[in-house]
Protein backbone atom coordinates (compact mmCIF):
# COMPACT_ATOMS: atom_id res chain seq x y z
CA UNK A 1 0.00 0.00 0.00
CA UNK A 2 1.13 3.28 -1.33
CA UNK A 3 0.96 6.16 1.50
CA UNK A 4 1.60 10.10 1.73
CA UNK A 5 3.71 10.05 4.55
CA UNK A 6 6.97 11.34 2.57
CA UNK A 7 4.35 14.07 1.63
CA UNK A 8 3.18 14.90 5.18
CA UNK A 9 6.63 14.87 6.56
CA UNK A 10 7.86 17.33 3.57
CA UNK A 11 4.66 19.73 4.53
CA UNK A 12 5.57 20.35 8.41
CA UNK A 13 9.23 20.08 8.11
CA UNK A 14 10.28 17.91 10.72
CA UNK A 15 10.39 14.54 11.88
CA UNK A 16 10.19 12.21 15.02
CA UNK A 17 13.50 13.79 16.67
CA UNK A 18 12.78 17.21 16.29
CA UNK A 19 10.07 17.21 19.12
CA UNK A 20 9.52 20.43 21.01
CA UNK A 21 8.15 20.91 24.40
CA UNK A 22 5.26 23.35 23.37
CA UNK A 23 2.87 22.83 21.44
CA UNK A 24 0.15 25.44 19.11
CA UNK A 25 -3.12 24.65 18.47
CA UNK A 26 -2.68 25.66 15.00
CA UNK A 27 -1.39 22.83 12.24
CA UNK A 28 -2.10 21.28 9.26
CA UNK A 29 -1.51 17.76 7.65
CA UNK A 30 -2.39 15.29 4.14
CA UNK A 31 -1.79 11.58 3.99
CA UNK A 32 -2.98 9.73 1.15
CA UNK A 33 -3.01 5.85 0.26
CA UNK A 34 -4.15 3.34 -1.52
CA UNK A 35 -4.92 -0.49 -2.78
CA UNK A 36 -5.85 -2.37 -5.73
CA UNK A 37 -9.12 -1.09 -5.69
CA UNK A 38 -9.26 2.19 -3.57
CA UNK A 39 -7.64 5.40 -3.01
CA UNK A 40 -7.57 7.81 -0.07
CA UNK A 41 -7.11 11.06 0.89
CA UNK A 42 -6.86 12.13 5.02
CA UNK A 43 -6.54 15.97 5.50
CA UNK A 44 -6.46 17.51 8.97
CA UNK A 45 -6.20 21.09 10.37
CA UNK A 46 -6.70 22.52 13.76
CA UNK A 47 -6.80 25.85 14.84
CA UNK A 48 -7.64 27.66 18.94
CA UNK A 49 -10.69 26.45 20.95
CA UNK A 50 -10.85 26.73 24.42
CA UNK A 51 -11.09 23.02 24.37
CA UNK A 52 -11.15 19.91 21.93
CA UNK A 53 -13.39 20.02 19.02
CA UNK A 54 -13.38 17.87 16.53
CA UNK A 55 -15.81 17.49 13.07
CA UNK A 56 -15.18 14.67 10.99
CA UNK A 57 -16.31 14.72 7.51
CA UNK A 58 -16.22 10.65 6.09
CA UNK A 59 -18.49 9.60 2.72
CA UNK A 60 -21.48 7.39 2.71
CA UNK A 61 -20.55 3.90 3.44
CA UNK A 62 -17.80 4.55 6.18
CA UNK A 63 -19.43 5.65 8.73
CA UNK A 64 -17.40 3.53 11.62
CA UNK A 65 -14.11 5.38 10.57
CA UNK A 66 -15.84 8.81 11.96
CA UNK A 67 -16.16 6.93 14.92
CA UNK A 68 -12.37 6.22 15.18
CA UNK A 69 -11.39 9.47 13.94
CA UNK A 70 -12.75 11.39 16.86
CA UNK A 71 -11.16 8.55 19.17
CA UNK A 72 -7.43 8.90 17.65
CA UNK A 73 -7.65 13.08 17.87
CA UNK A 74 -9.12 12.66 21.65
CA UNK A 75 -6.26 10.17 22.63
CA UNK A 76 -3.63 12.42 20.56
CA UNK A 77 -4.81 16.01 21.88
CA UNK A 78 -5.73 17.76 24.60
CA UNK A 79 -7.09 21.59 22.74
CA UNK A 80 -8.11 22.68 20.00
CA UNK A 81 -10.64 22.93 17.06
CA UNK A 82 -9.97 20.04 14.78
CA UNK A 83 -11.35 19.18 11.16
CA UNK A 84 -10.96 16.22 9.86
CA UNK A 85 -12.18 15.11 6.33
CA UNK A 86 -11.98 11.45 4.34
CA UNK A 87 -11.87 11.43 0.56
CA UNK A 88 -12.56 7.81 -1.51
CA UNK A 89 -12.19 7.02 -4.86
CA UNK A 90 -12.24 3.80 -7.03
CA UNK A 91 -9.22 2.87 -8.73
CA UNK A 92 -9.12 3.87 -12.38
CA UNK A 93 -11.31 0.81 -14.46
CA UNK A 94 -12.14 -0.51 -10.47
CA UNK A 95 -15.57 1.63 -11.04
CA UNK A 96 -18.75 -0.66 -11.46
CA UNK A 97 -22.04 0.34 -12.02
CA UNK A 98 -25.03 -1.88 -11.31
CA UNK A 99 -29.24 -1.43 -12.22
CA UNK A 100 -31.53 -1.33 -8.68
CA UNK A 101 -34.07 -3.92 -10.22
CA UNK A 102 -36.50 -3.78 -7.34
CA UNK A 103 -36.26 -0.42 -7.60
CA UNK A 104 -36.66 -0.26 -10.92
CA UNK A 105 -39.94 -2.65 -10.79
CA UNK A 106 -41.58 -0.68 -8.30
CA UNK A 107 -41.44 2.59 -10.40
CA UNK A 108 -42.50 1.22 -13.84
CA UNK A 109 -45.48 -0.21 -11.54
CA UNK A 110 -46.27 3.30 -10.46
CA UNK A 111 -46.33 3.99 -14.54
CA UNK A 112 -48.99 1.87 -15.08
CA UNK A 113 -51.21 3.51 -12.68
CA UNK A 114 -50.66 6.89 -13.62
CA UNK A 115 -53.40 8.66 -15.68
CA UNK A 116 -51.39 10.86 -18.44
CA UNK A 117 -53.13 13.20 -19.91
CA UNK A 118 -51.82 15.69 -22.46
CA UNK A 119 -48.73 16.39 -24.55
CA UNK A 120 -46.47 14.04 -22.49
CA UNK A 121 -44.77 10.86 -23.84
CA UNK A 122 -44.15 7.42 -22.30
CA UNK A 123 -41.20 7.05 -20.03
CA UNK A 124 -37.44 6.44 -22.47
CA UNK A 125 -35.49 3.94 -20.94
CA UNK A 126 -32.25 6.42 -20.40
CA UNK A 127 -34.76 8.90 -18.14
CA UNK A 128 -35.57 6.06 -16.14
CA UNK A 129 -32.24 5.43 -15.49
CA UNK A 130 -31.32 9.01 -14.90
CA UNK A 131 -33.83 8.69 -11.40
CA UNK A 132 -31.93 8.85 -8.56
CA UNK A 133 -30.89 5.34 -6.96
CA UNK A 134 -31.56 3.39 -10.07
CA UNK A 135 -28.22 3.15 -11.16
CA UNK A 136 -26.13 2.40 -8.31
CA UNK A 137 -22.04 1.60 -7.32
CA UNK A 138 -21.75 -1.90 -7.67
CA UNK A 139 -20.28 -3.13 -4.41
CA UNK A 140 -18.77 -6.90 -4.80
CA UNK A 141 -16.27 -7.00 -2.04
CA UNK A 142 -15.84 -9.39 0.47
CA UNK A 143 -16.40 -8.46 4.25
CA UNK A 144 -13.08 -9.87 4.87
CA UNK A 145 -11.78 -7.24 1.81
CA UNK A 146 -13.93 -4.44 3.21
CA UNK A 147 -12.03 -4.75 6.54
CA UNK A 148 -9.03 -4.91 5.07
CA UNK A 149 -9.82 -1.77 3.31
CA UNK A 150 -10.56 0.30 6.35
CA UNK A 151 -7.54 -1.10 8.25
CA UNK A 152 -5.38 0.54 5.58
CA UNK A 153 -7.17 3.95 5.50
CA UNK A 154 -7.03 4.18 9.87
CA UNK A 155 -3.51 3.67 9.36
CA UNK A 156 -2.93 6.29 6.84
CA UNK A 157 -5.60 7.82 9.50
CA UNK A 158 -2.41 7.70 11.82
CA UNK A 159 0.19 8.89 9.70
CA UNK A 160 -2.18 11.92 9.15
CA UNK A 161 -2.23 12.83 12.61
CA UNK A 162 1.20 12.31 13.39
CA UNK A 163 1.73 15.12 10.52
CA UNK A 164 -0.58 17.19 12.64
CA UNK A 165 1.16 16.62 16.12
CA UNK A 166 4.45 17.79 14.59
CA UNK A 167 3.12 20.99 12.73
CA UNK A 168 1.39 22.22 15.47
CA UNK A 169 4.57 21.77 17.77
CA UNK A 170 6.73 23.16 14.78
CA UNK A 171 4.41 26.42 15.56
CA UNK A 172 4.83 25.18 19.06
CA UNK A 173 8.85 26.23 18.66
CA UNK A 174 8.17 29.44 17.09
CA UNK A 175 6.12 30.58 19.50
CA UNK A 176 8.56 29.50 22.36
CA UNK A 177 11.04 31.93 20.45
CA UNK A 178 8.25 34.48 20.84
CA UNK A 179 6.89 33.99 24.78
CA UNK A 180 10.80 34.02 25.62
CA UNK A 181 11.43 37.53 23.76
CA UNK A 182 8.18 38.38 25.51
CA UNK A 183 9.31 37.43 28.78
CA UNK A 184 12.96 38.86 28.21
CA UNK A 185 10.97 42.65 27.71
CA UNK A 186 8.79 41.78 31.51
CA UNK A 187 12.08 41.17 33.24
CA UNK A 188 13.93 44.16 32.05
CA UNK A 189 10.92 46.17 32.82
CA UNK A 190 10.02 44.62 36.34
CA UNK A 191 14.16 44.87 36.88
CA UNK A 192 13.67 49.05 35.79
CA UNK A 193 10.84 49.50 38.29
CA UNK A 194 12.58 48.04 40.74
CA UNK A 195 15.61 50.88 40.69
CA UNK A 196 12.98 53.42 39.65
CA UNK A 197 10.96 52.09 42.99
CA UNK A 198 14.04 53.37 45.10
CA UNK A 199 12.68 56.94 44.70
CA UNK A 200 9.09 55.67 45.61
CA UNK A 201 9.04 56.19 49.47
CA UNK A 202 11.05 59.22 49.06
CA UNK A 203 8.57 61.18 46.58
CA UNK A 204 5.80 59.71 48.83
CA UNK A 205 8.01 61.56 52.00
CA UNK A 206 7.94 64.93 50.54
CA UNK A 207 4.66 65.02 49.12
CA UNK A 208 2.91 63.92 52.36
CA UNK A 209 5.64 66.35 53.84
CA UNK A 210 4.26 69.10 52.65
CA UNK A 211 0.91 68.11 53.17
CA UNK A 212 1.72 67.94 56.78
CA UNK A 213 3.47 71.29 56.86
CA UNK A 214 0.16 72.60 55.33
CA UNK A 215 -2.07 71.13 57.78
CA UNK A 216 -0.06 72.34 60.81
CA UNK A 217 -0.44 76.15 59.14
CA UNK A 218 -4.25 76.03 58.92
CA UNK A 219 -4.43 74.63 62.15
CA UNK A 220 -6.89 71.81 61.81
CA UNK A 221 -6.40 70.69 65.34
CA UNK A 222 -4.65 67.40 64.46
CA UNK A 223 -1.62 66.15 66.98
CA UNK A 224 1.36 66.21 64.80
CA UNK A 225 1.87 62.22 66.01
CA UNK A 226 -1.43 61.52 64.43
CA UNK A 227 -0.32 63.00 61.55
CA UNK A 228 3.25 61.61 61.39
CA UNK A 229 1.24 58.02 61.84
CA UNK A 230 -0.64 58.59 58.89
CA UNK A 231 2.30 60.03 56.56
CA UNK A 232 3.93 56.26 57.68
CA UNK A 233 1.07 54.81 56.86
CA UNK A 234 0.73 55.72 53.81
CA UNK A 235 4.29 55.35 52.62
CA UNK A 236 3.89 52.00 53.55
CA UNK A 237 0.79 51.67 51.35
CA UNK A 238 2.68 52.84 48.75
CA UNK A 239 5.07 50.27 48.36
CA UNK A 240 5.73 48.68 45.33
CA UNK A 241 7.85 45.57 46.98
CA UNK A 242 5.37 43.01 47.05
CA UNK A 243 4.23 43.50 43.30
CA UNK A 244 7.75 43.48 41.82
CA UNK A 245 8.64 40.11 43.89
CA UNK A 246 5.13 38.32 42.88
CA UNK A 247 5.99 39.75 39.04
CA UNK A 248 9.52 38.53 38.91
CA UNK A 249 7.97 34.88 40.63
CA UNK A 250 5.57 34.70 37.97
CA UNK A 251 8.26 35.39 34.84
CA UNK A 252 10.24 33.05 36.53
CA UNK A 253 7.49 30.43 36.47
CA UNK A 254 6.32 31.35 33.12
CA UNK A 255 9.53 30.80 31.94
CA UNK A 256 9.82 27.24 33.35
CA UNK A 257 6.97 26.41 31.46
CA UNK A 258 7.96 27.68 28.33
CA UNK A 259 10.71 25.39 28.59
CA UNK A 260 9.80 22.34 30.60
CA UNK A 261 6.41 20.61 30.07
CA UNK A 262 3.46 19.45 27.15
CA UNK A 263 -0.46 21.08 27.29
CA UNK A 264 0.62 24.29 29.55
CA UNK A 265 -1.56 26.44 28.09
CA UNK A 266 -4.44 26.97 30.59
CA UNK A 267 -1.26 27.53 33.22
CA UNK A 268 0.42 30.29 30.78
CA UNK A 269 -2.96 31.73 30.27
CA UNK A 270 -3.65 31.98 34.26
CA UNK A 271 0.05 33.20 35.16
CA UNK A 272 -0.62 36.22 32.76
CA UNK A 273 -4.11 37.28 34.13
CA UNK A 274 -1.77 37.42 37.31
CA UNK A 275 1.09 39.41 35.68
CA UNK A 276 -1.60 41.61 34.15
CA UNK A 277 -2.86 42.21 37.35
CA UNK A 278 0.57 42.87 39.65
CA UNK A 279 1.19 45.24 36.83
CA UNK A 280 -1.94 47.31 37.52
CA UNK A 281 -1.30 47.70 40.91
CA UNK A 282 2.29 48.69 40.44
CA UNK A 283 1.40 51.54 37.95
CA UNK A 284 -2.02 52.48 40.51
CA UNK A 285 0.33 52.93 43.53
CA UNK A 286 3.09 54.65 41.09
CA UNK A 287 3.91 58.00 42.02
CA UNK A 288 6.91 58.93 39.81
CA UNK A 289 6.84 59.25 36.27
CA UNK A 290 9.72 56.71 35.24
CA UNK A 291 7.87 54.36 37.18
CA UNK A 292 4.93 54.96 35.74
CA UNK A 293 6.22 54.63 32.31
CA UNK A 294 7.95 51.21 33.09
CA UNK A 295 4.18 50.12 34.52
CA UNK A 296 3.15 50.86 31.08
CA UNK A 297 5.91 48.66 29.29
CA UNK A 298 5.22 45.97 31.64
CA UNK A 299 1.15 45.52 30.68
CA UNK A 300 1.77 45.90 26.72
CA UNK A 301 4.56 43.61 27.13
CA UNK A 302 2.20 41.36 29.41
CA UNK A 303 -1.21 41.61 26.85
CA UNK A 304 1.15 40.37 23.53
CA UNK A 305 2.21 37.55 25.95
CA UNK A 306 -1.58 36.71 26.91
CA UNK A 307 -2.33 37.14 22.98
CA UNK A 308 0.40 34.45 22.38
CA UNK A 309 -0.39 32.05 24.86
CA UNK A 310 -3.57 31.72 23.40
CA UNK A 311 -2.32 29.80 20.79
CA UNK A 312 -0.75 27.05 23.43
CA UNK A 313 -2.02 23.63 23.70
């Protein structure tokens, strides 16, 4: 049995021992084959989905193989929107045609009871023939050929999905390249607001400095240890320590699973709500404009991630 898996291989550029770790949900694959009397055609694409989808297109007559289809994606992938079609032809000369007699019978019998009436002529021979399900594919295989048959198209069933698994990590590797630029831009933000955070307390000193020197002129009637309590207070509220530890923890995990293990998706796609929102805090509490602008950097840098990651298994 002929096969397209020399074609399947050529389309996603890779084989067996170039494996990556992550893996899109975006890929495409073709595997054909054939035998003496059939030949075959497997095409398969997937693209995002929240989680697995798959629609199976077979023709009339092999209806079990949609049945395995769904099965092999299921045991093969964890996300994704799949399509998967099956194409049959006969072999060149292989096609038969055959008459439905009973078929045949039971509309000439209808004929005879029909009243006609006007300019209309008997039934011709070739119109009869032209009625759907008269003329028929003539089907004179064996059960034992028939299984045969399908045996050979699930396997070129597998080599079709195995092209699939290796595009969609192919796109898997390029968007590793991508999450780790991504994640290179976080740090060296997070790392700037961290020496632009050294000014933090200090611009929150003078500011609620002066705010105290104002309150002592008009005289509200506040003790000035009340009002030293509050200016620590909120200095301490302003602190930006917490959210540039939990953002550098969170790169730092991201980064493990960029590298490290299969179907992380849902985990990248979590870990950058929580970026998203360390990064919101940081730029709320910010009271210095370099800060500020590295706040910035850090959730555009943070949304292309999330935008990314969308695309991971």
């Amino acid at each position: 049995m002929a096969s397209g898996a020399d074609y399947t291989k050529q389309r996603v550029g890779a084989d067996e021992g170039e494996r990556v770790a992550l893996s899109s949900m975006t890929g495409f694959a073709r595997a054909t084959g054939q035998d003496p009397r059939y030949q075959w055609t497997w095409e398969a694409r997937s693209v995002n989905g929240r989680g697995l989808d798959v629609r199976c297109r077979v023709p009339p007559g092999f209806d079990a193989l949609e049945t395995i289809a769904r099965t092999r994606v299921a045991e093969r992938f964890g996300r994704g929107s799949f399509t998967i079609a099956l194409t049959v032809e006969r072999q060149p000369g292989q096609r038969r045609l055959a008459v439905n007699r009973a078929l045949l019978d039971q509309v000439l019998e209808a004929l005879r009871d029909v009243d006609i009436r006007g300019p209309v002529g008997p039934a011709s021979l070739d119109g009869l023939l032209r009625l759907p399900g008269i003329v028929e594919p003539s089907d004179d295989e064996s059960e034992e050929a028939r299984d045969r048959r399908d045996a050979a198209i699930v396997g070129t069933l597998g080599e079709t999905l195995a092209g699939l698994d290796l595009s969609r990590r192919r796109e898997g590797e390029r968007l590793a390249a991508i999450l780790v630029t991504l994640l290179d831009a976080i740090g060296g933000h997070t790392a700037a607001a961290a020496s632009s955070a050294a000014a933090q307390p200090e611009a929150l000193r003078r500011r609620l400095a002066e705010a105290l020197a104002s309150a002592l002129d008009a005289r509200t009637g506040l003790a000035e240890e009340r009002l030293a309590q509050e200016v620590a207070l909120l200095v301490t509220r302003g602190s930006i320590r917490e959210e540039l530890d939990r953002l550098a923890a969170h790169t730092a995990e991201l980064r493990s699973l960029v590298g490290g293990a299969e179907r992380v998706g849902r985990k990248l796609g979590f870990l950058c709500q929580e970026l998203h929102r360390e990064a919101n805090t940081l730029t709320s509490k910010s009271t210095d404009l370099e800060l500020t602008r590295h706040g910035v950097g850090l959730k555009v840098a943070i949304d292309e991630l999330r935008e990314q990651v969308q695309n991971i298994e």
